[in-house]
PDB file of N, CA and C in Angstrom:
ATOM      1  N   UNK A   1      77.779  41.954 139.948  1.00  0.00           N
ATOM      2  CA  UNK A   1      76.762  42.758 139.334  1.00  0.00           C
ATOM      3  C   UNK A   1      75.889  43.329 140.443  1.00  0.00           C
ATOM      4  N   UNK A   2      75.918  44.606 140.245  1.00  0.00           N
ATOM      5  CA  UNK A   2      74.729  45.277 141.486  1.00  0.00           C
ATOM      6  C   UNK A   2      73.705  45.662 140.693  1.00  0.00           C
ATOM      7  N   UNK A   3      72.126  45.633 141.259  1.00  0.00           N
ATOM      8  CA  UNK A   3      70.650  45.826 140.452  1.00  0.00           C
ATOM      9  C   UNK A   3      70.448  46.763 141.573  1.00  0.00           C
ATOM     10  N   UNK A   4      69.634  47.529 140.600  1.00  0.00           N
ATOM     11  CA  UNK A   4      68.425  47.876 141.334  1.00  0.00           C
ATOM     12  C   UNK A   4      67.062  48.469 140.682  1.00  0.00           C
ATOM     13  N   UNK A   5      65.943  48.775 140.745  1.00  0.00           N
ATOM     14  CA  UNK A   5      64.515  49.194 140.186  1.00  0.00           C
ATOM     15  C   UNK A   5      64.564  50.746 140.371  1.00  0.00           C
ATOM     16  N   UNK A   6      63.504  50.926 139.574  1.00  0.00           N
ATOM     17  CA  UNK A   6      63.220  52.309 139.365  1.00  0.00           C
ATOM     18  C   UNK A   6      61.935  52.328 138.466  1.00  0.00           C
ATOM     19  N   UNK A   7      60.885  53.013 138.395  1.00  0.00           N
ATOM     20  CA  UNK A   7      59.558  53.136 137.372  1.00  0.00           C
ATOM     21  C   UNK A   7      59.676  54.020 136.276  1.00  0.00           C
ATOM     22  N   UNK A   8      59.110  53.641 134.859  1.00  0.00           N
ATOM     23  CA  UNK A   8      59.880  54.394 133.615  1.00  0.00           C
ATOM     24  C   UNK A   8      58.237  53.856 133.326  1.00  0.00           C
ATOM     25  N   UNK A   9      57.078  54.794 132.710  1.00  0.00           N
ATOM     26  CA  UNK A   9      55.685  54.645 132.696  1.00  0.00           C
ATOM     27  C   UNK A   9      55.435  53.299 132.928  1.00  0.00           C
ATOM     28  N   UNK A  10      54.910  52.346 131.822  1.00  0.00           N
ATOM     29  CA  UNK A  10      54.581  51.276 132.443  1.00  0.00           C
ATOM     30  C   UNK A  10      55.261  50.593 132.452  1.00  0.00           C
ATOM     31  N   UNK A  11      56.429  50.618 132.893  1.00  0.00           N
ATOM     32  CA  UNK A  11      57.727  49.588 133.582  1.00  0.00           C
ATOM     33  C   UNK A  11      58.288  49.563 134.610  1.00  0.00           C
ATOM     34  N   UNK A  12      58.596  48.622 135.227  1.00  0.00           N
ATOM     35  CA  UNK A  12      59.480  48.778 136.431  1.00  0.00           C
ATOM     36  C   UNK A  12      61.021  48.109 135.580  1.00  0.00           C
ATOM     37  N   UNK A  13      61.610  49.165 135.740  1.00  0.00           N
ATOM     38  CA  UNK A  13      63.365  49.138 135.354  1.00  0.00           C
ATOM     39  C   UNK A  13      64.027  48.447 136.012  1.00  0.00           C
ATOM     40  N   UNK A  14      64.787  47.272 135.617  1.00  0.00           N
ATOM     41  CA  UNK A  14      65.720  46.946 136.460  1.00  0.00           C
ATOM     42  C   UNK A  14      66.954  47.147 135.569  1.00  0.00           C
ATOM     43  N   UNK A  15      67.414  47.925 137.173  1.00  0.00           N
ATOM     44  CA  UNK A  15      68.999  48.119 136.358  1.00  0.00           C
ATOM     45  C   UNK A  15      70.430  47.933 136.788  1.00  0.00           C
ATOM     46  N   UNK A  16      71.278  47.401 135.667  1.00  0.00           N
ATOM     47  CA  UNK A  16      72.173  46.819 136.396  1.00  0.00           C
ATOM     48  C   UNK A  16      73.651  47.158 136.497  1.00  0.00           C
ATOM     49  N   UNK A  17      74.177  46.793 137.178  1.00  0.00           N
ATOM     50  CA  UNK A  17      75.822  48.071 136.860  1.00  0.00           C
ATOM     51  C   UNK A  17      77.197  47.164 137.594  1.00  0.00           C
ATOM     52  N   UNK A  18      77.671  46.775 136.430  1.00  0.00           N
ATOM     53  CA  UNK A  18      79.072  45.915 136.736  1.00  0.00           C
ATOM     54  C   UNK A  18      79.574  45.974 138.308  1.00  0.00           C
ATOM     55  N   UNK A  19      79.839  45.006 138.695  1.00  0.00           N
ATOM     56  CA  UNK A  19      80.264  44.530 140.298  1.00  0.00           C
ATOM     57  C   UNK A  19      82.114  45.196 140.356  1.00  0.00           C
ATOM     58  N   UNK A  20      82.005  45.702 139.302  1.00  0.00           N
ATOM     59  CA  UNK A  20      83.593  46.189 139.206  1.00  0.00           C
ATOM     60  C   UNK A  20      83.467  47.722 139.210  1.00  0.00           C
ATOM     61  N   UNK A  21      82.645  48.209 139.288  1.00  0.00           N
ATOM     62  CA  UNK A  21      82.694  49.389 139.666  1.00  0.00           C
ATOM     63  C   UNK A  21      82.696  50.020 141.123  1.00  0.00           C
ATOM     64  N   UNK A  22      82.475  49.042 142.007  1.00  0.00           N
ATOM     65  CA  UNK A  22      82.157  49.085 143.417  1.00  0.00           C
ATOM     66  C   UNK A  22      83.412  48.662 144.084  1.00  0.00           C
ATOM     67  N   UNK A  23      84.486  48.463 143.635  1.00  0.00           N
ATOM     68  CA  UNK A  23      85.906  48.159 143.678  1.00  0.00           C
ATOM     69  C   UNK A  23      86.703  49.529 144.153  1.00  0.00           C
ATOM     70  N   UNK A  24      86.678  50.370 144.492  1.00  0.00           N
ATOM     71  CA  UNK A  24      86.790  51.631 144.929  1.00  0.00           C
ATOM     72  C   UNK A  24      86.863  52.656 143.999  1.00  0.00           C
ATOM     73  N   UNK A  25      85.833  52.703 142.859  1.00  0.00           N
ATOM     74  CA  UNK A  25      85.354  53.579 141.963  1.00  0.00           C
ATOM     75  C   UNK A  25      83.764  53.680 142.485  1.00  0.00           C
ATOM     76  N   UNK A  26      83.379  54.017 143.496  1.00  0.00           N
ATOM     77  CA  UNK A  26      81.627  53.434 143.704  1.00  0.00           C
ATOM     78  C   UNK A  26      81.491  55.111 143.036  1.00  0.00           C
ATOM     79  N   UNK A  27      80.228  54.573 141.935  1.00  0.00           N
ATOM     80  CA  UNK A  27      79.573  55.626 141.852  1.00  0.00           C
ATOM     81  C   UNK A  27      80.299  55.697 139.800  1.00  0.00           C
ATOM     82  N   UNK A  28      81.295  55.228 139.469  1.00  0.00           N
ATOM     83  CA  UNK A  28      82.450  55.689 138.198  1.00  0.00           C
ATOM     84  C   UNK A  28      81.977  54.668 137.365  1.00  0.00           C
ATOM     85  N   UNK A  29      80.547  54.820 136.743  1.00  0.00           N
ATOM     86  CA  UNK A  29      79.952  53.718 136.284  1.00  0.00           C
ATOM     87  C   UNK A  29      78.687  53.706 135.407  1.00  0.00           C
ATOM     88  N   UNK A  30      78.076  53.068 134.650  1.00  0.00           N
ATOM     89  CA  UNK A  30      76.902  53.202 134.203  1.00  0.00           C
ATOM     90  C   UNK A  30      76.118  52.048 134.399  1.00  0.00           C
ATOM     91  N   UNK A  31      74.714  52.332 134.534  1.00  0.00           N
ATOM     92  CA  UNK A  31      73.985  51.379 134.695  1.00  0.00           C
ATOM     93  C   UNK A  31      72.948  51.199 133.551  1.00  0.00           C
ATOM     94  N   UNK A  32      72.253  49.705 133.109  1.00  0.00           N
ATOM     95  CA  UNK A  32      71.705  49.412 132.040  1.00  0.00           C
ATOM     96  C   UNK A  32      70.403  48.675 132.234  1.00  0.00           C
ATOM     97  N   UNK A  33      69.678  48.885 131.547  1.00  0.00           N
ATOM     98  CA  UNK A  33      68.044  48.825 131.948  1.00  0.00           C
ATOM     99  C   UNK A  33      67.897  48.189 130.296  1.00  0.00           C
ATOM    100  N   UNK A  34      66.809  47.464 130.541  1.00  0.00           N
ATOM    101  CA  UNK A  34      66.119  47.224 128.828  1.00  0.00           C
ATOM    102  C   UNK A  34      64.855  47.111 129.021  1.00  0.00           C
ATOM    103  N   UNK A  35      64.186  47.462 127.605  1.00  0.00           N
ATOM    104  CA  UNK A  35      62.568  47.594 127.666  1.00  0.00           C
ATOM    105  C   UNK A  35      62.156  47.166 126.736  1.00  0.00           C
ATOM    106  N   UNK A  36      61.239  46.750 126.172  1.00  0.00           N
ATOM    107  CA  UNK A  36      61.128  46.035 125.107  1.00  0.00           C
ATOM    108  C   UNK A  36      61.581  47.009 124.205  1.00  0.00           C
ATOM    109  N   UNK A  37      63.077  46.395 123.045  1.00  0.00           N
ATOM    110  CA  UNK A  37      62.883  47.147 122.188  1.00  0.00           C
ATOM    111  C   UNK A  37      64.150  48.153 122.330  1.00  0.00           C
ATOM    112  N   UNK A  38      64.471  48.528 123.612  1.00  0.00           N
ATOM    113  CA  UNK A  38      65.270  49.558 124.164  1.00  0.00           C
ATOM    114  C   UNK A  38      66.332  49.266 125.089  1.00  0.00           C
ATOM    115  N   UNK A  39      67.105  49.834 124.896  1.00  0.00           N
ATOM    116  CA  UNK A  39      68.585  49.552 125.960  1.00  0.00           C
ATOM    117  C   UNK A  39      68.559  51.411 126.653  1.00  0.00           C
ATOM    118  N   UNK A  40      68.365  51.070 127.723  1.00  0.00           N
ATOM    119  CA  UNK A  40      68.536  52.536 128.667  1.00  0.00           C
ATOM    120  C   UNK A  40      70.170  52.185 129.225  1.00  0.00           C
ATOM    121  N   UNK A  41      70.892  53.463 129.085  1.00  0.00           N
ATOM    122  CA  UNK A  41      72.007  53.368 129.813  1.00  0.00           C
ATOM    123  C   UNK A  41      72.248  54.968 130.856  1.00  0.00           C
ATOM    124  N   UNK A  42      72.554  55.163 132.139  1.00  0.00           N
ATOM    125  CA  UNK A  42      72.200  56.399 132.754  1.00  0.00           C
ATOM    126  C   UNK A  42      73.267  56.299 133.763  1.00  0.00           C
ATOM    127  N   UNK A  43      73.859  57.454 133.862  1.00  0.00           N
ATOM    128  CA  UNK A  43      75.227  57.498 135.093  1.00  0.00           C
ATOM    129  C   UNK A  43      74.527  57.216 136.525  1.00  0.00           C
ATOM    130  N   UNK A  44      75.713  56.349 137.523  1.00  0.00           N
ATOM    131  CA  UNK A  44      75.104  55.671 138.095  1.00  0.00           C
ATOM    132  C   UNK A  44      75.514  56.773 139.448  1.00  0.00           C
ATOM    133  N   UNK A  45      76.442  58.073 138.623  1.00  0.00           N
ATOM    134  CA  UNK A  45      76.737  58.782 139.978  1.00  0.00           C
ATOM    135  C   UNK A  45      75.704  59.931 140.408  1.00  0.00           C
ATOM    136  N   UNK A  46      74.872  59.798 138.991  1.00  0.00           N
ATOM    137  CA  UNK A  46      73.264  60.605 139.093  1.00  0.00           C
ATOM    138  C   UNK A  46      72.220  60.447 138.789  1.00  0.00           C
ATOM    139  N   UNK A  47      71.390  58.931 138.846  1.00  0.00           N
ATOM    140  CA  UNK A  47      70.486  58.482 138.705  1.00  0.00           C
ATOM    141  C   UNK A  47      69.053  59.223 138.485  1.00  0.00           C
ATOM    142  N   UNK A  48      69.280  60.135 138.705  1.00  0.00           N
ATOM    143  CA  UNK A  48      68.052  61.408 138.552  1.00  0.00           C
ATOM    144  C   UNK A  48      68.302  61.852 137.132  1.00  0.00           C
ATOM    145  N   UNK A  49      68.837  61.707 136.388  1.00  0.00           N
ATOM    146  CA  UNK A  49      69.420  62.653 135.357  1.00  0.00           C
ATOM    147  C   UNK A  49      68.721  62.114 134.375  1.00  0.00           C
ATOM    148  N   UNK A  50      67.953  62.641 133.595  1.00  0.00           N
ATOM    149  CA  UNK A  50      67.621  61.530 132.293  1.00  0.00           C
ATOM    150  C   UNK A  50      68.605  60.635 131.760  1.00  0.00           C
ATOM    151  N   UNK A  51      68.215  59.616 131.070  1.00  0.00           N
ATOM    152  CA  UNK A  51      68.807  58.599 130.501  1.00  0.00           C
ATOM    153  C   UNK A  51      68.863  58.525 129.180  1.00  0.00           C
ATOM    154  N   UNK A  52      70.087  57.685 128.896  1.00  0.00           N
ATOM    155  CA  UNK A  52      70.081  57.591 126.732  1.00  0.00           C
ATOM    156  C   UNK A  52      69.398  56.663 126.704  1.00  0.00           C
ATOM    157  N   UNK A  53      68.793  56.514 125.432  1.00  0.00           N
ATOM    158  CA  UNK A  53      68.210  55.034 124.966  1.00  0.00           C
ATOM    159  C   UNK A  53      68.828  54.646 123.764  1.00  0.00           C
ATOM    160  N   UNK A  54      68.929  53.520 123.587  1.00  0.00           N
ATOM    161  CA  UNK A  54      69.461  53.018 122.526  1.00  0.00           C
ATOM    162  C   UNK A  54      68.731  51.716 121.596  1.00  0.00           C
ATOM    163  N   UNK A  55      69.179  51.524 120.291  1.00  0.00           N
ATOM    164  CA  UNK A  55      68.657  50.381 119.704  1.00  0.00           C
ATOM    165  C   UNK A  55      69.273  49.402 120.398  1.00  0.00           C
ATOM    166  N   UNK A  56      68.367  47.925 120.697  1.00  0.00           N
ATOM    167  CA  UNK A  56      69.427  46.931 121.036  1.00  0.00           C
ATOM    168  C   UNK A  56      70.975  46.394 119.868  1.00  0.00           C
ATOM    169  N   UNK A  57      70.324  46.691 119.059  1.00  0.00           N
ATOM    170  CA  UNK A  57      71.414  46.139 117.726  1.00  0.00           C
ATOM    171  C   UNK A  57      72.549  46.992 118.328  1.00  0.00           C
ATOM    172  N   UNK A  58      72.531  48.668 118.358  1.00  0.00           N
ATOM    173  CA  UNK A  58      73.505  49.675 118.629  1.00  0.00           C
ATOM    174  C   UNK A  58      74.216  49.112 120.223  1.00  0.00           C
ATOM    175  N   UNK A  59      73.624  49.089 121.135  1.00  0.00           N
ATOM    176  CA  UNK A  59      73.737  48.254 122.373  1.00  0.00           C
ATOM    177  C   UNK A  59      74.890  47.649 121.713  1.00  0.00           C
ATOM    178  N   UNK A  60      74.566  46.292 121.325  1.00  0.00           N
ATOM    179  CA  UNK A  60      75.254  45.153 121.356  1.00  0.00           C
ATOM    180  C   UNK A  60      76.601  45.481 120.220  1.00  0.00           C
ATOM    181  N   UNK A  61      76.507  46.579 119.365  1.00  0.00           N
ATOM    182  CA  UNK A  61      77.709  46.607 118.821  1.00  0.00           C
ATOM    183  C   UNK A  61      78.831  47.833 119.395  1.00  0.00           C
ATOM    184  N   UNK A  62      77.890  48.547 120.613  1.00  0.00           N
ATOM    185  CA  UNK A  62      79.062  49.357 121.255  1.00  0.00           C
ATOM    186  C   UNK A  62      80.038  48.187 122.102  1.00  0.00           C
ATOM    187  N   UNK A  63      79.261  47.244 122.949  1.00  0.00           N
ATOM    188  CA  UNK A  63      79.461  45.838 123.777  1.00  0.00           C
ATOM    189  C   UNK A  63      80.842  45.636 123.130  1.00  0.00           C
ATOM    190  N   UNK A  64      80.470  45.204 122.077  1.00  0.00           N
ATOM    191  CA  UNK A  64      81.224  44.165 121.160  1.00  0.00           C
ATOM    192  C   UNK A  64      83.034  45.069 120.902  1.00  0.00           C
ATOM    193  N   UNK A  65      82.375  46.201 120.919  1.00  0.00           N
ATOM    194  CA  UNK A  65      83.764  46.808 120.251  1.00  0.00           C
ATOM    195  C   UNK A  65      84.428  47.507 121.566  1.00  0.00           C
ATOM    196  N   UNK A  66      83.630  47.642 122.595  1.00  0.00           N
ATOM    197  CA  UNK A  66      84.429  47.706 123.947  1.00  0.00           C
ATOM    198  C   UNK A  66      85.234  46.540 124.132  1.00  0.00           C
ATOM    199  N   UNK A  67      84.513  45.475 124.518  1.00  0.00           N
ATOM    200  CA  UNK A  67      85.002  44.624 124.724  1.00  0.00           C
ATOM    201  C   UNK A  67      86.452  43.923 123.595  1.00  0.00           C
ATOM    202  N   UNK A  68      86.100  44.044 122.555  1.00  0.00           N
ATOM    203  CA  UNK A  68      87.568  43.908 121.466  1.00  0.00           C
ATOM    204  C   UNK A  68      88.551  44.878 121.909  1.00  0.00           C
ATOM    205  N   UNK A  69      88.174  46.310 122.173  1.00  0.00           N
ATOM    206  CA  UNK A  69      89.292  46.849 122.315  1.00  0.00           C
ATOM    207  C   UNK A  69      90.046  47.049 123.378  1.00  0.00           C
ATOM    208  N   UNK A  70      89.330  46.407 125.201  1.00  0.00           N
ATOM    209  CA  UNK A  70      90.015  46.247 125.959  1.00  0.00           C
ATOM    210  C   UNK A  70      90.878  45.355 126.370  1.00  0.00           C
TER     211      UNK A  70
END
């Protein structure tokens, strides 16, 4: 797992992005932040770019059905 911070108003973001992407895809990846309340997910090959937000519930059932279907 690779982290790193970033400021989102009164938060400092930490965000984090599978250790399997750095496998010689660096950069072919997304990274995930939470806030109270919120799941941020934002490409990790353009960190400048605005970000999605999501419900955690929605979060955890994209998770769920990635993970079943790989």
């Amino acid at each position: 797992m690779n982290c790193g911070t970033s400021a989102q108003g009164d938060f400092e973001l930490f965000w984090i992005k599978s250790s399997y992407s750095s496998n010689g895809n660096e950069g072919d990846c997304v990274e995930v932040a939470a806030v109270p309340g919120t799941v941020l997910v934002r490409d990790s090959k353009d960190i400048h770019r605005p970000h999605l937000a999501h419900a955690p519930h929605a979060w955890a059932a994209f998770v769920a059905h990635a993970a079943h279907a790989a």
